[in-house]
N, C-alpha and C. Protein backbone atom coordinates (compact mmCIF):
# COMPACT_ATOMS: atom_id res chain seq x y z
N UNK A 1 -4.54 -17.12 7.99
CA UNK A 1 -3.52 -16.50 7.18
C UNK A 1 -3.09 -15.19 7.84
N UNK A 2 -1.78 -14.79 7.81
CA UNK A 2 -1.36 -13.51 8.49
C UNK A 2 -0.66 -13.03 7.33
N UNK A 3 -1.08 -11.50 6.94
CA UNK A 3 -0.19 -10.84 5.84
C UNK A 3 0.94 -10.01 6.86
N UNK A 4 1.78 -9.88 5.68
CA UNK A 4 3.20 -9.02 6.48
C UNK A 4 3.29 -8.31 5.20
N UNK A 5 3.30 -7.05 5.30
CA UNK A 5 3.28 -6.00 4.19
C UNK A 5 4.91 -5.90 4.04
N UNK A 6 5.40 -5.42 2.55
CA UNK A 6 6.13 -5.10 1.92
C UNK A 6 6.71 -3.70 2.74
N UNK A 7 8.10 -3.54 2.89
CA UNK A 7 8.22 -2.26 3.67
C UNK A 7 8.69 -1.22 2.76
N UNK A 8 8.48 0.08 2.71
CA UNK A 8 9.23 0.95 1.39
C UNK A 8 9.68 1.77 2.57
N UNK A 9 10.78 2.24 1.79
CA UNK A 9 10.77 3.76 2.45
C UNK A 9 10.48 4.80 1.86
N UNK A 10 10.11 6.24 1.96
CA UNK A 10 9.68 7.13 1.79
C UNK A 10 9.35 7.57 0.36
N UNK A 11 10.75 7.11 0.03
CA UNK A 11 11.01 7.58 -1.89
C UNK A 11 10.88 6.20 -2.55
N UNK A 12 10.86 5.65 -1.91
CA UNK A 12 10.88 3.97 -2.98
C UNK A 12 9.04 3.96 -2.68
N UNK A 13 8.20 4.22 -1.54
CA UNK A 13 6.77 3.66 -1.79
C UNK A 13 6.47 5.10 -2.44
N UNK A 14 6.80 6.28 -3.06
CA UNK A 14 6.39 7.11 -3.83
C UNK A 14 6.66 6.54 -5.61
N UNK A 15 7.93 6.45 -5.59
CA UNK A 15 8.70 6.12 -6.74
C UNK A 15 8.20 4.56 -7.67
N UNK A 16 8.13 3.31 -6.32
CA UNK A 16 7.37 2.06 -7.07
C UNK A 16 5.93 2.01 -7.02
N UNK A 17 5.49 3.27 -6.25
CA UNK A 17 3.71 3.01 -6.45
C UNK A 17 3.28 4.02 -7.53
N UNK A 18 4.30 4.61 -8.00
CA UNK A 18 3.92 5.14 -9.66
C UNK A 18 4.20 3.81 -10.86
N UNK A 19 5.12 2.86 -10.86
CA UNK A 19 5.08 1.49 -11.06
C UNK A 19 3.95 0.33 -11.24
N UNK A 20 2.84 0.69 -10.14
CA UNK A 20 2.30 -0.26 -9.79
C UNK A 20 2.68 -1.24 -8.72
N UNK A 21 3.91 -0.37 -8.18
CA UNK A 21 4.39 -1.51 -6.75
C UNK A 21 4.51 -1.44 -5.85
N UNK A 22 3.69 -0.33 -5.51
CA UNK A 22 3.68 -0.10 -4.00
C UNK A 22 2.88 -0.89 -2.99
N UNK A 23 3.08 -0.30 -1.75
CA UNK A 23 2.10 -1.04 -0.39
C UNK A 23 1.12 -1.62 -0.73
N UNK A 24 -0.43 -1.14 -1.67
CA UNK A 24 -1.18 -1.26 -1.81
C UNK A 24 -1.74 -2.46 -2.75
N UNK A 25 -0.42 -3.32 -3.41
CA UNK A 25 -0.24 -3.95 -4.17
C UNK A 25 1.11 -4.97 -3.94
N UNK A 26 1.67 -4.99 -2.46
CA UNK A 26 2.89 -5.77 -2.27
C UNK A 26 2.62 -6.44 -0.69
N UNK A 27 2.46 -7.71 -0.72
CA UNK A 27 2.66 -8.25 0.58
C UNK A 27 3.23 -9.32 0.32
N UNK A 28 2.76 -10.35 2.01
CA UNK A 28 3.31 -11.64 2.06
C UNK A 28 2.45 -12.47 2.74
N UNK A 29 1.79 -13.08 2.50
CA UNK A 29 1.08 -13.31 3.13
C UNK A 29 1.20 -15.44 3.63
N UNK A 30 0.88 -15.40 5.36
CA UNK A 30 1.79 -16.58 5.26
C UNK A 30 0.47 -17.36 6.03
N UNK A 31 0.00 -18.79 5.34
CA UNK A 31 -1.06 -19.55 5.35
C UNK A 31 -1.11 -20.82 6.12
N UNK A 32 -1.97 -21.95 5.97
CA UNK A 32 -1.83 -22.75 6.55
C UNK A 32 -0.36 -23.86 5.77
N UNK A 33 -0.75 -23.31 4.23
CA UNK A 33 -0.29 -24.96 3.42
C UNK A 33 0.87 -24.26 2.58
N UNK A 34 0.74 -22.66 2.75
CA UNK A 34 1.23 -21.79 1.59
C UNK A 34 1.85 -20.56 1.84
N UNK A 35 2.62 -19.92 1.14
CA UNK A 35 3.19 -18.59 1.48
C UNK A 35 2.86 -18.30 0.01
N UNK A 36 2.04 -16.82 0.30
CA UNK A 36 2.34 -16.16 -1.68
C UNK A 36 2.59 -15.28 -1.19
N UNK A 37 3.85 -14.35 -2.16
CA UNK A 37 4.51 -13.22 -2.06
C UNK A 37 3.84 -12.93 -3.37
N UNK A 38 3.65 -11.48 -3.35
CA UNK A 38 3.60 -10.32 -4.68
C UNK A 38 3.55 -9.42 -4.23
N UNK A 39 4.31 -8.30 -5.11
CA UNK A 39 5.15 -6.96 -5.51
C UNK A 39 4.43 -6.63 -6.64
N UNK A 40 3.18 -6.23 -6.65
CA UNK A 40 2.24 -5.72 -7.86
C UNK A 40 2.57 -6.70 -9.21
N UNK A 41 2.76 -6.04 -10.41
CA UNK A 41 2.25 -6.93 -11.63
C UNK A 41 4.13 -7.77 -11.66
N UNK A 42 5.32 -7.27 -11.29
CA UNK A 42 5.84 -7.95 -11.30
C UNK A 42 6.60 -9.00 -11.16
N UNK A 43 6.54 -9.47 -9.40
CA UNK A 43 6.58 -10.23 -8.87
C UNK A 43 5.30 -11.57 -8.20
N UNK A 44 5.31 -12.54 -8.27
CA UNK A 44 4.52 -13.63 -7.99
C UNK A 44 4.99 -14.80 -7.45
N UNK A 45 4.85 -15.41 -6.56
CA UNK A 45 5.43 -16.39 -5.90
C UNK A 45 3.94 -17.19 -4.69
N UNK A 46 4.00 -18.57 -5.42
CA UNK A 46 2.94 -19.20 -4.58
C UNK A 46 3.84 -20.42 -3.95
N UNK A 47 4.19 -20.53 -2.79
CA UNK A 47 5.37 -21.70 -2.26
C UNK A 47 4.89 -22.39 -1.31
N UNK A 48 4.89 -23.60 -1.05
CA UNK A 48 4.35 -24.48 -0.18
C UNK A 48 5.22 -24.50 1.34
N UNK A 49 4.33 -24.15 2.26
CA UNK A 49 4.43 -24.41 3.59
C UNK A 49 5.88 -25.41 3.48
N UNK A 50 6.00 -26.46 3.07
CA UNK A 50 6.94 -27.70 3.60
C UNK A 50 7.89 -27.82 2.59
N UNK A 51 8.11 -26.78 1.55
CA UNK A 51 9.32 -26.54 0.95
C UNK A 51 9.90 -25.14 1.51
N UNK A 52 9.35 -24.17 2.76
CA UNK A 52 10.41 -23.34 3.14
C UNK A 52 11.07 -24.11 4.39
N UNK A 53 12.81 -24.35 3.81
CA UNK A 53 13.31 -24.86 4.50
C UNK A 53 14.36 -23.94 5.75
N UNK A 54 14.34 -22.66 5.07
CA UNK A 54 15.22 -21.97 6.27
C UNK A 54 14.24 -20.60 5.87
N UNK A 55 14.25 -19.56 7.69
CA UNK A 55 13.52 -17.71 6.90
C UNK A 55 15.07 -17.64 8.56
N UNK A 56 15.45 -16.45 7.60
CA UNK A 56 16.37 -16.05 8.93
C UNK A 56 16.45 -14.64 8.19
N UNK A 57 16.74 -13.68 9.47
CA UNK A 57 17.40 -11.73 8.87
C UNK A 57 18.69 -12.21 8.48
N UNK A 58 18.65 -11.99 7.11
CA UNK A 58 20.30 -11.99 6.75
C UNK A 58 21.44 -10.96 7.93
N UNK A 59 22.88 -11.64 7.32
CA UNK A 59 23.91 -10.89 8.04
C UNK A 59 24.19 -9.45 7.40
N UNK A 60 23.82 -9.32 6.05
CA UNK A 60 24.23 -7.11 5.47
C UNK A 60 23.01 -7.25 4.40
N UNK A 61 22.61 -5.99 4.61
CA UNK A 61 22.00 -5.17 3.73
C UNK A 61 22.27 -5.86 2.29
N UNK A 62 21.35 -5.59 1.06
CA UNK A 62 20.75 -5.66 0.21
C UNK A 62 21.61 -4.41 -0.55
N UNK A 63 21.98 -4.07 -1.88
CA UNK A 63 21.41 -2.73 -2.33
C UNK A 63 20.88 -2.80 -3.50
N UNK A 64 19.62 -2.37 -3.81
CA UNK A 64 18.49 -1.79 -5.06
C UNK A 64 17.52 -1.75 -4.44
N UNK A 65 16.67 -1.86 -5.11
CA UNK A 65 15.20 -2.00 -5.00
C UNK A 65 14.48 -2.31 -5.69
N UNK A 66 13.04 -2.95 -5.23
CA UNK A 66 12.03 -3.07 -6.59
C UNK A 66 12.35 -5.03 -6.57
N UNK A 67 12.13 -5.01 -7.61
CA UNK A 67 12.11 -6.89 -8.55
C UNK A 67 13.44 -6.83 -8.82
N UNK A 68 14.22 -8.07 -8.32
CA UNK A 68 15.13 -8.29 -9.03
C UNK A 68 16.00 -9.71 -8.64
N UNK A 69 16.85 -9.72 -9.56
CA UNK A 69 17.48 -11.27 -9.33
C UNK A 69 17.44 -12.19 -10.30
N UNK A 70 18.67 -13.31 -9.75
CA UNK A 70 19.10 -14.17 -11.12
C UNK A 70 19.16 -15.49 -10.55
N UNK A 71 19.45 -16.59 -11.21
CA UNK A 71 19.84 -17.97 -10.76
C UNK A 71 18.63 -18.12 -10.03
N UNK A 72 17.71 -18.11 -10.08
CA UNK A 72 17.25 -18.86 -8.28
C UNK A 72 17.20 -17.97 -7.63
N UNK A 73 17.94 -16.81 -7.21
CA UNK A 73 17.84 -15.83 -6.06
C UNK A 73 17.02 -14.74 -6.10
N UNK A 74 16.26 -14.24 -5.62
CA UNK A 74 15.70 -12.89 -5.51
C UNK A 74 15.62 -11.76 -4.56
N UNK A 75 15.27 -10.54 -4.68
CA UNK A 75 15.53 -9.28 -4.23
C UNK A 75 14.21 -9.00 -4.52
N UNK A 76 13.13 -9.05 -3.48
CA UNK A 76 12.03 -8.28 -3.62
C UNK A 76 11.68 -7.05 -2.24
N UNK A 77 12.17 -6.00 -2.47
CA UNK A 77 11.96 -4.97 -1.73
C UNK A 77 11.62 -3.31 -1.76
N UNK A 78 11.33 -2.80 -0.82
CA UNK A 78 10.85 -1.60 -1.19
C UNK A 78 11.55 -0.58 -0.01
N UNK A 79 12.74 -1.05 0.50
CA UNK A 79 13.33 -0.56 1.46
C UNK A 79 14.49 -1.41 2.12
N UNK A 80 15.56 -1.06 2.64
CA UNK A 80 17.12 -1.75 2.43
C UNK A 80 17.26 -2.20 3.90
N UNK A 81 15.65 -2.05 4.80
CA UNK A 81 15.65 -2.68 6.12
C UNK A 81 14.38 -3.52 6.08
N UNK A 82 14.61 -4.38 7.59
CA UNK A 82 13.68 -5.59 7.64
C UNK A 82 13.35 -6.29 7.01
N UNK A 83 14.74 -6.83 6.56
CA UNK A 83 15.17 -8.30 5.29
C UNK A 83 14.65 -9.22 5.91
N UNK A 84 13.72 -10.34 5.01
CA UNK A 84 14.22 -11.26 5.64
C UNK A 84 15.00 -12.16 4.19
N UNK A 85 15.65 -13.60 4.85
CA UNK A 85 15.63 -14.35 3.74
C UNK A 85 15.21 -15.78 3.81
N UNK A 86 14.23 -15.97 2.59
CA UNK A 86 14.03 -17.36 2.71
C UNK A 86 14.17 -18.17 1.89
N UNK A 87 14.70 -19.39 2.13
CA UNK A 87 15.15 -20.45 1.34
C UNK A 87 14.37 -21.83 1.21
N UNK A 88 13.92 -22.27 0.18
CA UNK A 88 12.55 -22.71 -0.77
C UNK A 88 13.58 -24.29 -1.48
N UNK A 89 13.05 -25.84 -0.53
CA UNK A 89 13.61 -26.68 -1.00
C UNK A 89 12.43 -27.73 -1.40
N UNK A 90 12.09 -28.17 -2.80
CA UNK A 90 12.64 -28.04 -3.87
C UNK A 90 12.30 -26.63 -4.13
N UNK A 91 13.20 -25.69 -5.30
CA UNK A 91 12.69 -24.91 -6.07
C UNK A 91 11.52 -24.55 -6.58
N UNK A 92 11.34 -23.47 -6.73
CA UNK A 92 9.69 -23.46 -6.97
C UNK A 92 9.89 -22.75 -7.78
N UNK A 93 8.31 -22.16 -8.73
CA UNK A 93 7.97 -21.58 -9.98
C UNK A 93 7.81 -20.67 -9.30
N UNK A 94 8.25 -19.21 -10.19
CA UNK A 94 7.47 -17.90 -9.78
C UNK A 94 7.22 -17.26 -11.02
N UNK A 95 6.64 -15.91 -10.68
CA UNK A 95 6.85 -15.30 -12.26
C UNK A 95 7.39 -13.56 -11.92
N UNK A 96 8.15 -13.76 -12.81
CA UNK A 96 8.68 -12.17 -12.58
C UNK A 96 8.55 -10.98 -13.74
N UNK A 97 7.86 -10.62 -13.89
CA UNK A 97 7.58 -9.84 -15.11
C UNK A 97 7.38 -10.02 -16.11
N UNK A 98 6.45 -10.74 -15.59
CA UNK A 98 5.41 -12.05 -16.27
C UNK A 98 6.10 -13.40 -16.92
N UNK A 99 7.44 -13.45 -16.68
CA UNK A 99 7.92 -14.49 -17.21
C UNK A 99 8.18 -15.60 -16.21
N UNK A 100 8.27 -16.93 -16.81
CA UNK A 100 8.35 -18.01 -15.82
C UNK A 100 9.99 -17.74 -14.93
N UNK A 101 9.68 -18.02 -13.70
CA UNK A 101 11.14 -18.54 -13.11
C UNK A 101 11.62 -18.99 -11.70
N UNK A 102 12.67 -19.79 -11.61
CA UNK A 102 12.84 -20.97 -10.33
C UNK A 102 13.62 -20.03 -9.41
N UNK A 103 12.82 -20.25 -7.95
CA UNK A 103 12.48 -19.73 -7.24
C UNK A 103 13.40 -20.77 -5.89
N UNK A 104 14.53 -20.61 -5.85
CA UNK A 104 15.23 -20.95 -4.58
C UNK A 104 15.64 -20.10 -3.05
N UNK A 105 15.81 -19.00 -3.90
CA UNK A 105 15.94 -18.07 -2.11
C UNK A 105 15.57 -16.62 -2.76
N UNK A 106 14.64 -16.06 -1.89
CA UNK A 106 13.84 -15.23 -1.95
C UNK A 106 14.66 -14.04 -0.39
N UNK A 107 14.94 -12.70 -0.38
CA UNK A 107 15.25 -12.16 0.06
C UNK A 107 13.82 -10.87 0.06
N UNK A 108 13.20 -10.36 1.35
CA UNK A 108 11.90 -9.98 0.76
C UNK A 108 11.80 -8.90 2.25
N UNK A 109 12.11 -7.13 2.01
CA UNK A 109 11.64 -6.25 2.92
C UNK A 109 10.00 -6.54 3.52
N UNK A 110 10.35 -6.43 4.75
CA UNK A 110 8.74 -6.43 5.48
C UNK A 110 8.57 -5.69 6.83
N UNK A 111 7.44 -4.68 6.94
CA UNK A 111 7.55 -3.98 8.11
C UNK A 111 7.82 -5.29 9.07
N UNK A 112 7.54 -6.60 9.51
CA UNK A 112 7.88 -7.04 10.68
C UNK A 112 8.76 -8.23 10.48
N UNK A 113 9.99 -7.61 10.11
CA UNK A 113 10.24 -9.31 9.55
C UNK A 113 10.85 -10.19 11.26
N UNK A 114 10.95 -9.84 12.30
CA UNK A 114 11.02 -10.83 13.24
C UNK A 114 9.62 -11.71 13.34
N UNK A 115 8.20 -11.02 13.36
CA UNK A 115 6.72 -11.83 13.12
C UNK A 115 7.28 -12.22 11.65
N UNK A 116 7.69 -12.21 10.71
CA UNK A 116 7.77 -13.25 9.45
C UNK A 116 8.44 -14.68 9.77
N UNK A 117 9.67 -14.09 10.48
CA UNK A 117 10.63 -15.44 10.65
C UNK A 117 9.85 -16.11 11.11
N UNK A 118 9.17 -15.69 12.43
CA UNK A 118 8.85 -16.18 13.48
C UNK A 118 7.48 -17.21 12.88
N UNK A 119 6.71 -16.44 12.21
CA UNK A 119 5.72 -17.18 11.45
C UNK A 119 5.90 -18.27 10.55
N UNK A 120 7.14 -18.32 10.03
CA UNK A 120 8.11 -19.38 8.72
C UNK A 120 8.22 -20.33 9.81
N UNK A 121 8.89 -20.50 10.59
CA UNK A 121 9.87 -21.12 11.51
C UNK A 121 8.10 -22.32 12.47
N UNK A 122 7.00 -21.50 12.37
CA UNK A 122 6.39 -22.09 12.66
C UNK A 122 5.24 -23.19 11.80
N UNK A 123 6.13 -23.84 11.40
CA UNK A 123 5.05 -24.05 10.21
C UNK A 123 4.46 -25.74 10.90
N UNK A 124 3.51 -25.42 9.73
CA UNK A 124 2.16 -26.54 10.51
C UNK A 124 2.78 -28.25 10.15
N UNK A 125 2.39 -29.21 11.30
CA UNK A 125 2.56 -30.66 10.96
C UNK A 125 2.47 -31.41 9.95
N UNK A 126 3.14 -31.65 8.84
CA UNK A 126 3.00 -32.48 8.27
C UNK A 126 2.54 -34.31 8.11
N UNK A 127 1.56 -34.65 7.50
CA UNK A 127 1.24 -36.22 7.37
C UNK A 127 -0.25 -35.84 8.07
């Protein structure tokens, strides 16, 4: 398993780790069978290896921060660089502030997101 930490910047890992959401409580961590993302108590995401179907650096910037998102889409970050985005076929369950919800493309700051892609993009043999 290789974790890829959550990236903040300066005022967002001061500001969400009074939250409960800072560094110390936000990664990504990417497995043999599995990827789980969490952003402290409000974000959760456990996704199977062979439902991420695309991780690429989006083309623009993000703007907020923190948990967020609708339809299917999400915004989990702690800083408005080293996006990546990944897209999850079928849909998956997550939970976002503690409530249930479907989980199609995940947009997620990480100090390395070229080692994230790069780690997505490699995923293990299926059968």
């Amino acid at each position: 398993m290789v974790r890829f930490t959550i990236s903040f910047s300066t005022t967002m890992r001061a500001l969400l780790g009074l939250l409960g959401l800072g560094p110390r409580r936000s990664w990504l961590d990417v497995g043999a069978e599995q990827v789980d993302v969490r952003m402290g108590w409000a974000f959760h995401a456990t996704i199977p290896r062979s439902a991420v179907v695309e991780a690429a650096r989006p083309d623009r910037s993000r703007i907020g921060w923190g948990v967020h998102g609708w339809n299917g889409r999400y915004l989990i970050n702690g800083s408005r660089g080293g996006l990546v985005r990944i897209v999850v076929s079928p849909p998956q369950r997550a939970t976002m502030i503690g409530l249930p919800v479907t989980l199609r493309e995940l947009t997620v700051s990480v100090d390395d997101p070229d080692g994230l892609v790069g780690a997505l993009a490699n995923a293990p043999a299926v059968g």
